[in-house]
Protein backbone atom coordinates (compact mmCIF):
# COMPACT_ATOMS: atom_id res chain seq x y z
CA UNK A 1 0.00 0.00 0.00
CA UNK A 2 1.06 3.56 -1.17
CA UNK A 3 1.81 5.89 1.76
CA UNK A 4 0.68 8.87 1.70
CA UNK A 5 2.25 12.03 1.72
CA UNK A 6 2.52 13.98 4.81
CA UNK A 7 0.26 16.90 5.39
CA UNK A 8 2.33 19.79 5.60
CA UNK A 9 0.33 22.30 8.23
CA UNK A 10 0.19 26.22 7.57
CA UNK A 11 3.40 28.23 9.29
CA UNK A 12 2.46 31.18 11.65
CA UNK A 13 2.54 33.91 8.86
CA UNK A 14 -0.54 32.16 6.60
CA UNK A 15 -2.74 31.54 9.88
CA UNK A 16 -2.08 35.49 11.15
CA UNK A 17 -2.13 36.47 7.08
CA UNK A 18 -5.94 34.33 7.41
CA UNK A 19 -7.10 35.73 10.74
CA UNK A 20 -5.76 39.37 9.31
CA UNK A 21 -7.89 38.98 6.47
CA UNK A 22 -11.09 38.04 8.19
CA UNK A 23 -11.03 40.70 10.92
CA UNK A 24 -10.37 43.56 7.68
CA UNK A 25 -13.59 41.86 6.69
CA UNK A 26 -15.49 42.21 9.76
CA UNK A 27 -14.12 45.62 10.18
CA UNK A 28 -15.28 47.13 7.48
CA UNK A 29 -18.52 44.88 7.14
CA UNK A 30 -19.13 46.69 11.17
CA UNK A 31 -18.24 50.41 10.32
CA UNK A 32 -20.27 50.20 6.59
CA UNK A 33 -23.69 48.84 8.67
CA UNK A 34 -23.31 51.60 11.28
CA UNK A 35 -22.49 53.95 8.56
CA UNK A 36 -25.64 53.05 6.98
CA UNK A 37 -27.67 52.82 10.31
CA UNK A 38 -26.53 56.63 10.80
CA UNK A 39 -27.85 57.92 7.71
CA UNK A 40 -31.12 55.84 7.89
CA UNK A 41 -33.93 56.41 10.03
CA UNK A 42 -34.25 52.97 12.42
CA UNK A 43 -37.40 51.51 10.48
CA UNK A 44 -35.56 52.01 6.75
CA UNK A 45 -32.55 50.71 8.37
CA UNK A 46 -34.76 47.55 9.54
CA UNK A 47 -36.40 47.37 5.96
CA UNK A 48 -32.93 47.08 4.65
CA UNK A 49 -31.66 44.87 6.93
CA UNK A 50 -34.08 42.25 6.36
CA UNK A 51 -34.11 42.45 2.59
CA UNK A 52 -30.23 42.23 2.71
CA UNK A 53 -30.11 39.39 4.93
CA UNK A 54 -32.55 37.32 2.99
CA UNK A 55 -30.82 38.32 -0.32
CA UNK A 56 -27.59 36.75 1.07
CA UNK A 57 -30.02 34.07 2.52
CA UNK A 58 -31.52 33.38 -0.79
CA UNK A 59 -28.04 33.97 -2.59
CA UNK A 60 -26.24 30.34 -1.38
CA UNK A 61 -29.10 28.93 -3.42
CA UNK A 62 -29.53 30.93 -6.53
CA UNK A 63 -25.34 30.71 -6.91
CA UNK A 64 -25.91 27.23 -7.79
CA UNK A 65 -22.60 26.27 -6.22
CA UNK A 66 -20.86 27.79 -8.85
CA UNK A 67 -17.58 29.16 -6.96
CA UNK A 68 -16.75 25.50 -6.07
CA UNK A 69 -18.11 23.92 -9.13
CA UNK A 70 -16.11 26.20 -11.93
CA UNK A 71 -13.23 25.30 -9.30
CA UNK A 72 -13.59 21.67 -10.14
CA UNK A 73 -14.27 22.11 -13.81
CA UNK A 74 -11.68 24.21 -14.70
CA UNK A 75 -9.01 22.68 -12.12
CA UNK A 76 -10.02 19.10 -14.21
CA UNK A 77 -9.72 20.97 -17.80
CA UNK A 78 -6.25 22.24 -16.34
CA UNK A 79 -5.12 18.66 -15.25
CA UNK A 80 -6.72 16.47 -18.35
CA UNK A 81 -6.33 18.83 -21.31
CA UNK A 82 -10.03 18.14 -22.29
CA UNK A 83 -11.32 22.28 -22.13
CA UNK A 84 -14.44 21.00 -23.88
CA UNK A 85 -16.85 20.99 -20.57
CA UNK A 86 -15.18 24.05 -19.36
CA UNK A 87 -15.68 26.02 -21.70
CA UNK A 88 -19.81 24.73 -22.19
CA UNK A 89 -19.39 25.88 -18.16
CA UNK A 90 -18.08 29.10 -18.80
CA UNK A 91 -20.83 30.25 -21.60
CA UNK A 92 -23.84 29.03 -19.64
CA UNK A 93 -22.74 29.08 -16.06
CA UNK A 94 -23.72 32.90 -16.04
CA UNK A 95 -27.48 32.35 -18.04
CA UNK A 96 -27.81 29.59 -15.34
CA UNK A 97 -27.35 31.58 -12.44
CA UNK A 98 -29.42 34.67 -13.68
CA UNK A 99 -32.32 32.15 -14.85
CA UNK A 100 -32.27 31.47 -10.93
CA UNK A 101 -31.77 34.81 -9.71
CA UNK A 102 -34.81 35.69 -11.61
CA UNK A 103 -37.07 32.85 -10.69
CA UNK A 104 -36.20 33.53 -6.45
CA UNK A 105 -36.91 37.15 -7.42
CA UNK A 106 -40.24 36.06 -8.79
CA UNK A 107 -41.47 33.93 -6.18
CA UNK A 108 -40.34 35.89 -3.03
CA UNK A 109 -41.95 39.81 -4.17
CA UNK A 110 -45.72 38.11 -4.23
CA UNK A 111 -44.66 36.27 -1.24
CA UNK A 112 -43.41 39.57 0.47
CA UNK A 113 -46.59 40.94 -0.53
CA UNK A 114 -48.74 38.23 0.90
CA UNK A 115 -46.95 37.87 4.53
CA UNK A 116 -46.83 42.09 4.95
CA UNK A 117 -49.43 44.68 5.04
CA UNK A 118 -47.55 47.51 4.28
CA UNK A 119 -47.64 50.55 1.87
CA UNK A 120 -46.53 49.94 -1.77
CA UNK A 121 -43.64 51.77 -1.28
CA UNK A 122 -42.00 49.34 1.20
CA UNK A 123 -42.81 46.39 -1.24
CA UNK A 124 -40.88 48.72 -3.95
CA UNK A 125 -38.17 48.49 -1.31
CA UNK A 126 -37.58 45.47 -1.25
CA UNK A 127 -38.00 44.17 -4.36
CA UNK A 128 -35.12 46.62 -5.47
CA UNK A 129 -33.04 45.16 -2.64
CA UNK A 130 -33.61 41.56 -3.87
CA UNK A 131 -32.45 42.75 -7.40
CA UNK A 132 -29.36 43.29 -5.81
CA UNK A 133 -29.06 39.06 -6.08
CA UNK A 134 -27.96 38.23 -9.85
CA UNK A 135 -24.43 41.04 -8.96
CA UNK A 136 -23.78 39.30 -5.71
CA UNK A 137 -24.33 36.14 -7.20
CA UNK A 138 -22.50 36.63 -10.54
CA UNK A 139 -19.71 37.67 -8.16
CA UNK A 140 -19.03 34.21 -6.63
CA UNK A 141 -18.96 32.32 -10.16
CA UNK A 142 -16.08 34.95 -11.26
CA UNK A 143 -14.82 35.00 -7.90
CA UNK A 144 -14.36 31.12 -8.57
CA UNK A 145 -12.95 31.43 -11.71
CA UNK A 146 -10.09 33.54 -10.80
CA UNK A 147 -9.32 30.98 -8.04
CA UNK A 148 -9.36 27.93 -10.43
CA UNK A 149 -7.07 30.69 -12.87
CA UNK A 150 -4.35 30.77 -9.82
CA UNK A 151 -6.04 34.39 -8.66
CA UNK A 152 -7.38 33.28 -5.45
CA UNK A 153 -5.97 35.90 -3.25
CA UNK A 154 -6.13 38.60 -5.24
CA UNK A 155 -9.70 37.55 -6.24
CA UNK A 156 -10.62 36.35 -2.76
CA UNK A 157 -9.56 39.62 -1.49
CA UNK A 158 -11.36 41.93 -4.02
CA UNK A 159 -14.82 39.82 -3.27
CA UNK A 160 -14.60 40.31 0.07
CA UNK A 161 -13.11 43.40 1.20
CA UNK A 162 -13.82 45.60 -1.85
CA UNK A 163 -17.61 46.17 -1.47
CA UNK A 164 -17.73 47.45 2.08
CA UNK A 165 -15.25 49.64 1.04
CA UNK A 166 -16.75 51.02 -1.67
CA UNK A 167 -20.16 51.30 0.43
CA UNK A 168 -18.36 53.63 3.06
CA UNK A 169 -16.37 55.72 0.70
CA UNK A 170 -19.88 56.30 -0.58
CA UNK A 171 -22.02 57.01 2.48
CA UNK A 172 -19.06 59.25 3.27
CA UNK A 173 -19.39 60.56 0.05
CA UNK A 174 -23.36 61.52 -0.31
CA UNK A 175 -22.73 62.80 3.17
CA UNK A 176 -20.43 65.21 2.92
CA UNK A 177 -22.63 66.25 -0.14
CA UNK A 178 -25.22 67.81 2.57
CA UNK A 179 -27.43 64.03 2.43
CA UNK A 180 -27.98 64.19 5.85
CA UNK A 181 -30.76 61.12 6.23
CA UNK A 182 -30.95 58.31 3.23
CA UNK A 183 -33.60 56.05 2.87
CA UNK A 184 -33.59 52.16 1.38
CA UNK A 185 -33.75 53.61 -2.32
CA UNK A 186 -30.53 55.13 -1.98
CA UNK A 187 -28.58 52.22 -0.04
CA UNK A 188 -29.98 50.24 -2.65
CA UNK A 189 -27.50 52.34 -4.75
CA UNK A 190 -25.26 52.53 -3.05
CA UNK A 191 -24.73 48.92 -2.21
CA UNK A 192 -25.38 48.20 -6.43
CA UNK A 193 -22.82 51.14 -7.52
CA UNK A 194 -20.11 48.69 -5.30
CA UNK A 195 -21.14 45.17 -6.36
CA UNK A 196 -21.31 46.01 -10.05
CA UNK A 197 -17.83 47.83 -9.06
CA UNK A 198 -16.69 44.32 -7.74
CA UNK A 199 -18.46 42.00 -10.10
CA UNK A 200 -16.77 44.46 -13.04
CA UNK A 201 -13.14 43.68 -11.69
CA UNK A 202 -13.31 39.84 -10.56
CA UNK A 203 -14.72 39.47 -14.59
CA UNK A 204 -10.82 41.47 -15.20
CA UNK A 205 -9.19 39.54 -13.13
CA UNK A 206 -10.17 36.42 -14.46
CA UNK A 207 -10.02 37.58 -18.16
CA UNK A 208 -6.46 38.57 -17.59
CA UNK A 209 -5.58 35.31 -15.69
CA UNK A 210 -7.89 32.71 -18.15
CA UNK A 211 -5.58 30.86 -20.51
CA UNK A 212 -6.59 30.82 -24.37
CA UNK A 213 -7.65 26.79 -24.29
CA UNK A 214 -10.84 28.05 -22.56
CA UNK A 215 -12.00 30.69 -24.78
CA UNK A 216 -11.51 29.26 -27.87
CA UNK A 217 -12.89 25.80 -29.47
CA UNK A 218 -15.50 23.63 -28.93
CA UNK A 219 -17.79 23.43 -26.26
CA UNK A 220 -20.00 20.49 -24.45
CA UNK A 221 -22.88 20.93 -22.01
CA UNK A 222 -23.19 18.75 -18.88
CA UNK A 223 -25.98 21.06 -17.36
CA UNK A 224 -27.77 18.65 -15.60
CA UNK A 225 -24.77 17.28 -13.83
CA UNK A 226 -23.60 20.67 -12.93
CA UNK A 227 -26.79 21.47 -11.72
CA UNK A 228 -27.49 17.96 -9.56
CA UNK A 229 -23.26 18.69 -7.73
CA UNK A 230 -24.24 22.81 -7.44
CA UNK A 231 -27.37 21.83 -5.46
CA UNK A 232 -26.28 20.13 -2.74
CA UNK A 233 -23.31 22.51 -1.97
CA UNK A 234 -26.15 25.31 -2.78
CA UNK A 235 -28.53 23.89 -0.40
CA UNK A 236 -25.85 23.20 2.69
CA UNK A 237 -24.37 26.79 2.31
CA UNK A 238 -28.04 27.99 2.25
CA UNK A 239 -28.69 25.88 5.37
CA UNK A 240 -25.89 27.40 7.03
CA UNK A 241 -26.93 30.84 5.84
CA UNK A 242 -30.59 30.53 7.29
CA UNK A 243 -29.25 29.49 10.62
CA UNK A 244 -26.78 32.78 10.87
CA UNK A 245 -28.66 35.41 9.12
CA UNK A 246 -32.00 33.93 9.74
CA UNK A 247 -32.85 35.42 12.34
CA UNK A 248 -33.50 39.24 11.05
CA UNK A 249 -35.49 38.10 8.17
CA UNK A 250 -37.53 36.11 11.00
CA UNK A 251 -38.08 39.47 13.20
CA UNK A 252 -39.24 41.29 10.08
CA UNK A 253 -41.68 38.67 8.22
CA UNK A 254 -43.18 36.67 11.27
CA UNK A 255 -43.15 39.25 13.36
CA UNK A 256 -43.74 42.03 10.79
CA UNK A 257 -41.13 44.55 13.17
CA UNK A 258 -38.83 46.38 10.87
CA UNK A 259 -37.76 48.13 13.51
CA UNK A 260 -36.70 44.78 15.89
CA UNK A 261 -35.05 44.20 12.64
CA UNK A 262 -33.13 47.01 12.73
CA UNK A 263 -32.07 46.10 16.65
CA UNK A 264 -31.19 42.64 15.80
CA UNK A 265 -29.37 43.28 12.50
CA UNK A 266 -27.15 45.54 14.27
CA UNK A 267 -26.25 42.85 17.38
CA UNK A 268 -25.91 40.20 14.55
CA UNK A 269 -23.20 42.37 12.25
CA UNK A 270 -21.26 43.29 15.38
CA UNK A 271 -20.88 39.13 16.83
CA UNK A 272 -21.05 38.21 13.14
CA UNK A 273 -17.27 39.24 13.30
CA UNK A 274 -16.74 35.96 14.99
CA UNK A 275 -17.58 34.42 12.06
CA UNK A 276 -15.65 36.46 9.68
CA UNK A 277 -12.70 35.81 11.31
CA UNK A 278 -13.10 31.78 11.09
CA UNK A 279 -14.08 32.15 7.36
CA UNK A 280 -10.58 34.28 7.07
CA UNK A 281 -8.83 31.45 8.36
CA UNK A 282 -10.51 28.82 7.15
CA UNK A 283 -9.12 29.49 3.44
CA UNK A 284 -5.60 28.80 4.85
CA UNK A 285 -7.05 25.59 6.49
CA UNK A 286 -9.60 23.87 4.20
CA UNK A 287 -7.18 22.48 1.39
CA UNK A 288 -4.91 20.69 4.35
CA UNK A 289 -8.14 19.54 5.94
CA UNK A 290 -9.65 18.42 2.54
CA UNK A 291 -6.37 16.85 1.85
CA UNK A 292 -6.30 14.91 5.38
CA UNK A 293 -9.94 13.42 5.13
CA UNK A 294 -9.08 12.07 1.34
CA UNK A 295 -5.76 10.04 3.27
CA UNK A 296 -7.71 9.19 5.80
CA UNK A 297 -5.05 10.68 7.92
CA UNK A 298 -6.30 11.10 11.80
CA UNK A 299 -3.36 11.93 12.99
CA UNK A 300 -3.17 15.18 10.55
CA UNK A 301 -6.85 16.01 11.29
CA UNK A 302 -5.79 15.84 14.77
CA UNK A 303 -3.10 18.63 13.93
CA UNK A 304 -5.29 20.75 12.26
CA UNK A 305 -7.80 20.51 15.07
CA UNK A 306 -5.47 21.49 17.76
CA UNK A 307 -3.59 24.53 15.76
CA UNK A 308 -7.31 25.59 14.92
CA UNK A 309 -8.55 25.65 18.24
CA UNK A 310 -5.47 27.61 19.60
CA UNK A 311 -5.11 30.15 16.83
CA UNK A 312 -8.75 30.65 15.78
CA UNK A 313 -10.44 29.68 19.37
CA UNK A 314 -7.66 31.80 20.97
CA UNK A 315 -8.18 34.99 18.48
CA UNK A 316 -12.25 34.40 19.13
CA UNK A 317 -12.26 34.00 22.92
CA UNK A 318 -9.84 37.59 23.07
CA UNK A 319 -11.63 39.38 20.91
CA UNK A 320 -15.00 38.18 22.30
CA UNK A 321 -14.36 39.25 25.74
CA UNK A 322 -13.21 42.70 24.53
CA UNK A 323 -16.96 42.84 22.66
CA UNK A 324 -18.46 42.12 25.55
CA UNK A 325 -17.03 44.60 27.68
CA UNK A 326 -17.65 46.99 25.87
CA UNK A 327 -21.32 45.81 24.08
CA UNK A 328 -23.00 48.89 25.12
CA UNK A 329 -20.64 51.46 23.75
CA UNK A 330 -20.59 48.93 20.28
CA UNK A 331 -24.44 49.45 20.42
CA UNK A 332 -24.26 53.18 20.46
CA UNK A 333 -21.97 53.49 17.38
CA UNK A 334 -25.52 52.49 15.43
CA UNK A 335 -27.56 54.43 17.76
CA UNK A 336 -28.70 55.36 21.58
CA UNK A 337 -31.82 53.43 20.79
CA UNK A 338 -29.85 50.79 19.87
CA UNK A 339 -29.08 49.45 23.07
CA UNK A 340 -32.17 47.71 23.74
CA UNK A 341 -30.56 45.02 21.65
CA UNK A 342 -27.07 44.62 24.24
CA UNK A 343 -29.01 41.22 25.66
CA UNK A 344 -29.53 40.09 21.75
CA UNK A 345 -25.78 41.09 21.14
CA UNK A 346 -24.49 38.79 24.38
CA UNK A 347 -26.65 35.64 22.57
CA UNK A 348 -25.19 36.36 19.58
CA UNK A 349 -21.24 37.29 20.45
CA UNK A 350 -21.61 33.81 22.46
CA UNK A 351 -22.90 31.25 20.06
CA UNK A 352 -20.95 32.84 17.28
CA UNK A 353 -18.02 32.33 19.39
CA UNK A 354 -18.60 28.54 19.89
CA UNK A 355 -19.62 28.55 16.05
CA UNK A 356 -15.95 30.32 15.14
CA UNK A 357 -14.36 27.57 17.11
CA UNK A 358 -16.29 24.42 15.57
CA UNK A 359 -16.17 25.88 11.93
CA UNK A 360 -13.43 23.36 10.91
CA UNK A 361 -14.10 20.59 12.37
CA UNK A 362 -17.82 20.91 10.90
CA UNK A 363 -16.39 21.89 7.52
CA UNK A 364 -14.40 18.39 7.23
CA UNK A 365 -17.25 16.69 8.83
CA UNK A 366 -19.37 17.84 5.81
CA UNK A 367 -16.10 16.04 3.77
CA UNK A 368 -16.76 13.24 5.71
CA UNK A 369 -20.38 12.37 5.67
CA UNK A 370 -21.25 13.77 2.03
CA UNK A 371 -23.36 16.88 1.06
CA UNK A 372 -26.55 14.86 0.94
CA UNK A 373 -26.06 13.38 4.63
CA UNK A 374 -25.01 16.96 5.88
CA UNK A 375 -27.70 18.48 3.96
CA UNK A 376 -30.90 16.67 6.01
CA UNK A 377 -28.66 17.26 9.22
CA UNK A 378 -28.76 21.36 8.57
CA UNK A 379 -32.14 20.93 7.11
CA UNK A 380 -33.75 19.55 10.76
CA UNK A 381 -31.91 22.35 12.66
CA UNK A 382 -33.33 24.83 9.94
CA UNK A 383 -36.79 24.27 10.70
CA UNK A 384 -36.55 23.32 14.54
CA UNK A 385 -34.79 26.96 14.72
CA UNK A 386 -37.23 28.70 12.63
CA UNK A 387 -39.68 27.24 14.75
CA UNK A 388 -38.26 28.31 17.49
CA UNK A 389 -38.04 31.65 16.80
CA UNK A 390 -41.45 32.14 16.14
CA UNK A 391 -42.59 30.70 19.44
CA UNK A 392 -39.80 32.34 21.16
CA UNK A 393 -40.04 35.39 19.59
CA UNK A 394 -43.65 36.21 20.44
CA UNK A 395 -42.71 35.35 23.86
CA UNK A 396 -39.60 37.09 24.52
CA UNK A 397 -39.04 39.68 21.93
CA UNK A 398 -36.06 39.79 20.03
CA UNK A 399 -33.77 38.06 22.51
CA UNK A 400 -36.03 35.06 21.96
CA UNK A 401 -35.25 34.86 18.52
CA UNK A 402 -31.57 35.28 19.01
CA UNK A 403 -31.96 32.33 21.96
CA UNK A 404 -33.43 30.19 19.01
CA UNK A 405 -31.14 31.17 16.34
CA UNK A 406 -27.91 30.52 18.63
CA UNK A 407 -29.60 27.03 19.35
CA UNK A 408 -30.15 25.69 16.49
CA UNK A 409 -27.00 26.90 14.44
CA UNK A 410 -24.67 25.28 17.74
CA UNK A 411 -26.92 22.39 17.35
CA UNK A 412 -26.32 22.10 13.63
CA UNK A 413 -22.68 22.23 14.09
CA UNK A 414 -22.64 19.59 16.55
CA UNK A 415 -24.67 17.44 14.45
CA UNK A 416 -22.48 17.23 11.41
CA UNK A 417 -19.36 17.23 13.58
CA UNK A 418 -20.82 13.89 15.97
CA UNK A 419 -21.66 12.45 12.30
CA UNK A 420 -18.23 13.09 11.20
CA UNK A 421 -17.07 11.29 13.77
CA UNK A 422 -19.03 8.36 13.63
CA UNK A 423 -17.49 8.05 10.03
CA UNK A 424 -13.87 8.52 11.26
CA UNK A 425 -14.43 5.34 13.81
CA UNK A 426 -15.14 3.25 11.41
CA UNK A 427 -11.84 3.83 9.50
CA UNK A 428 -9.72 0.68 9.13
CA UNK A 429 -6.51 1.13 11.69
CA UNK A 430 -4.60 1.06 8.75
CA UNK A 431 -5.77 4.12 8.04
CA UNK A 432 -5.21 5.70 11.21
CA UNK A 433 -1.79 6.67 10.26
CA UNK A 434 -0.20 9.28 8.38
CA UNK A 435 2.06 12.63 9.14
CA UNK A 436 1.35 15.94 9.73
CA UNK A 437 4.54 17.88 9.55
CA UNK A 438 4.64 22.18 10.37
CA UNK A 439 6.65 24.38 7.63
């Protein structure tokens, strides 16, 4: 029997580069939503908040899986020299993703309509913040083509740091301009003028990068196949999605309080930190990880394990206890009225702590078990958490949904990872072996 390789961990410099990157993206993702919150009044800010949140709800689905698939595709074309199904990919990959876009767009304004009794205006609202879907989701299948190019951090970093930077140079900018209070038309706008700004340069990015074999020749179609491996991916991302963003949408349509919205959309963007930062890392950590579960290497994924919990745990557990000391004064950057949501922010700043420090270990769990498996795991938590909320949120406000939310997203987490584990019992001991060496 072959051995295999050993798993060569990350050295200190691509962890801190990892955790660097994912607190500048909850940094700016913080000071853009408080930026907003100040120039809108606290019900817009709610209307917003909800639409926004279900958009990137709705946005893990209606991507199709696209920034992993067109990472397998083209990867395979790279390896094989066949650029026939990567190039059928590239032409239709787009047409597929805005056929979606406009078939979520369709069913969710009538349903909007249906669940709220409000003016036409606010249904005007959100429908233009749901149109705001095909950019951000056009984004990740470029995003994922510069990757599978050799452009993932340059690509990675655009995607993620160059929209909320764009958003506060422009709320800075219409400002100073004498715009004293905006309403949801405008950060409609303003949030399009910077993902058509982004979606514009990952399409440059990977045109520059893309080798000639894929533009030129042939083409074949394997649409159905791409659609049956994008679901599943699609449908566990959205999972995962509904359980840390749900909870805002929840406030807004079951409850029908825009302005609870507002409260708990600025607790979750100020804990949801937590969970920028183990995204961050996790793109140093998810190819070794990948790479241990295919060996079958425990000892590796016991390597990875430990250096996660001590660099990510560590970072999460310091930085949470400076949140919470200092919750109230967070609170007040949106707002004074704002702290009526410091015992929703505690709910959240814990479970997305414990969520930060289980993130890898659920990520190769989902490895582990298969898409499918993880998929009815996330699926259960989904609706025992929305159901949740809406008990406990006409029982105990806000907090109540944030009690529910926190529940059911640890829960999920512990599912897949106990199911993970189940599988890596049942590995043969010659399997157990295998090296995991540090650069």
């Amino acid at each position: 029997m072959n051995t295999p390789s050993p798993i060569v961990l990350p050295a200190r410099q691509e962890i801190f580069f990892g955790l660097c990157l994912g607190v500048a993206r909850g940094v700016l993702a913080i000071v853009a939503s408080i930026l907003l919150a100040r120039t809108l009044s606290v019900t817009e800010f709610g209307e917003f908040a909800s639409g926004i949140n279900l958009t990137i709800i709705v946005l893990m689905f209606a991507s199709l899986g696209m920034e992993r698939l067109t990472m397998q595709v083209f990867r395979r074309a790279q390896r094989s020299g066949d650029f026939e199904a990567a190039r059928g990919l590239r032409r239709i990959g787009p047409m597929m993703i805005i056929a979606t876009c406009l078939a979520c767009i369709v069913i969710l304004v009538p349903a909007h309509i249906f669940f709220h009794d409000d003016p036409f205006h606010e249904h005007m609202n959100f429908a233009l913040v749901l149109a705001l879907l095909p950019l951000l989701a056009l984004s990740r299948f470029f995003v994922g083509s510069a990757a599978a190019h050799g452009r993932y951090l340059l690509g990675n970093s655009v995607h993620s740091l160059a929209p909320f930077i764009i958003i506060i140079l422009l709320t800075l900018l219409v400002t100073a301009l004498g715009w004293e209070e905006l309403d949801v038309i405008h950060a409609v706008v303003i949030y399009g003028l910077a993902y058509g700004a982004v979606l514009l340069a990952l399409y440059r990015i990977r045109q520059a990068a893309e080798p000639e074999e894929f533009r030129r020749g042939s083409h074949r179609l394997e649409s159905m196949d791409w659609l049956r491996a994008g679901t599943l991916f699609s449908l566990a991302m959205f999972c995962m999605t509904v359980l840390d963003r749900g909870g805002v949408v929840a406030v807004s349509w079951l409850e029908d309080d825009d302005t609870g919205a507002a409260f708990l959309g600025a607790a979750g963007e100020l804990a949801g930190f937590m969970l920028f930062l183990a995204m961050g890392a996790s793109a140093i950590f998810s190819p070794i990880m990948t790479d241990a579960v295919n060996d079958k290497n425990t000892v590796a994924l016991r390597k990875i394990n430990f250096a996660w919990f001590r660099w990510v745990g560590g970072t999460a557990v310091v930085i949470g206890v400076l949140q919470l000391l200092y919750a109230k004064q967070l609170l007040d950057l949106y707002g004074e009225e704002y702290e009526v949501a410091t015992n929703a922010f505690i709910i959240y700043l814990v479970g997305f702590a414990i969520s930060a420090f289980l993130f890898l270990p659920m990520m190769a769990s989902q490895y582990l078990v298969g898409l499918g498996q993880s998929v009815l795991i996330l699926g259960g938590w989904v609706v025992a958490g929305l159901i949740g909320m809406a008990y406990l949120g006409s029982h105990l406000g806000i907090q109540g949904v944030a009690i529910a939310q926190i529940g059911a997203t640890i829960g999920a987490n512990l599912g897949c990872i106990l199911a993970g584990h189940r599988v890596v019992a049942k590995w043969k001991p010659e399997h157990s072996g295998g090296k995991a060496t540090y650069k």
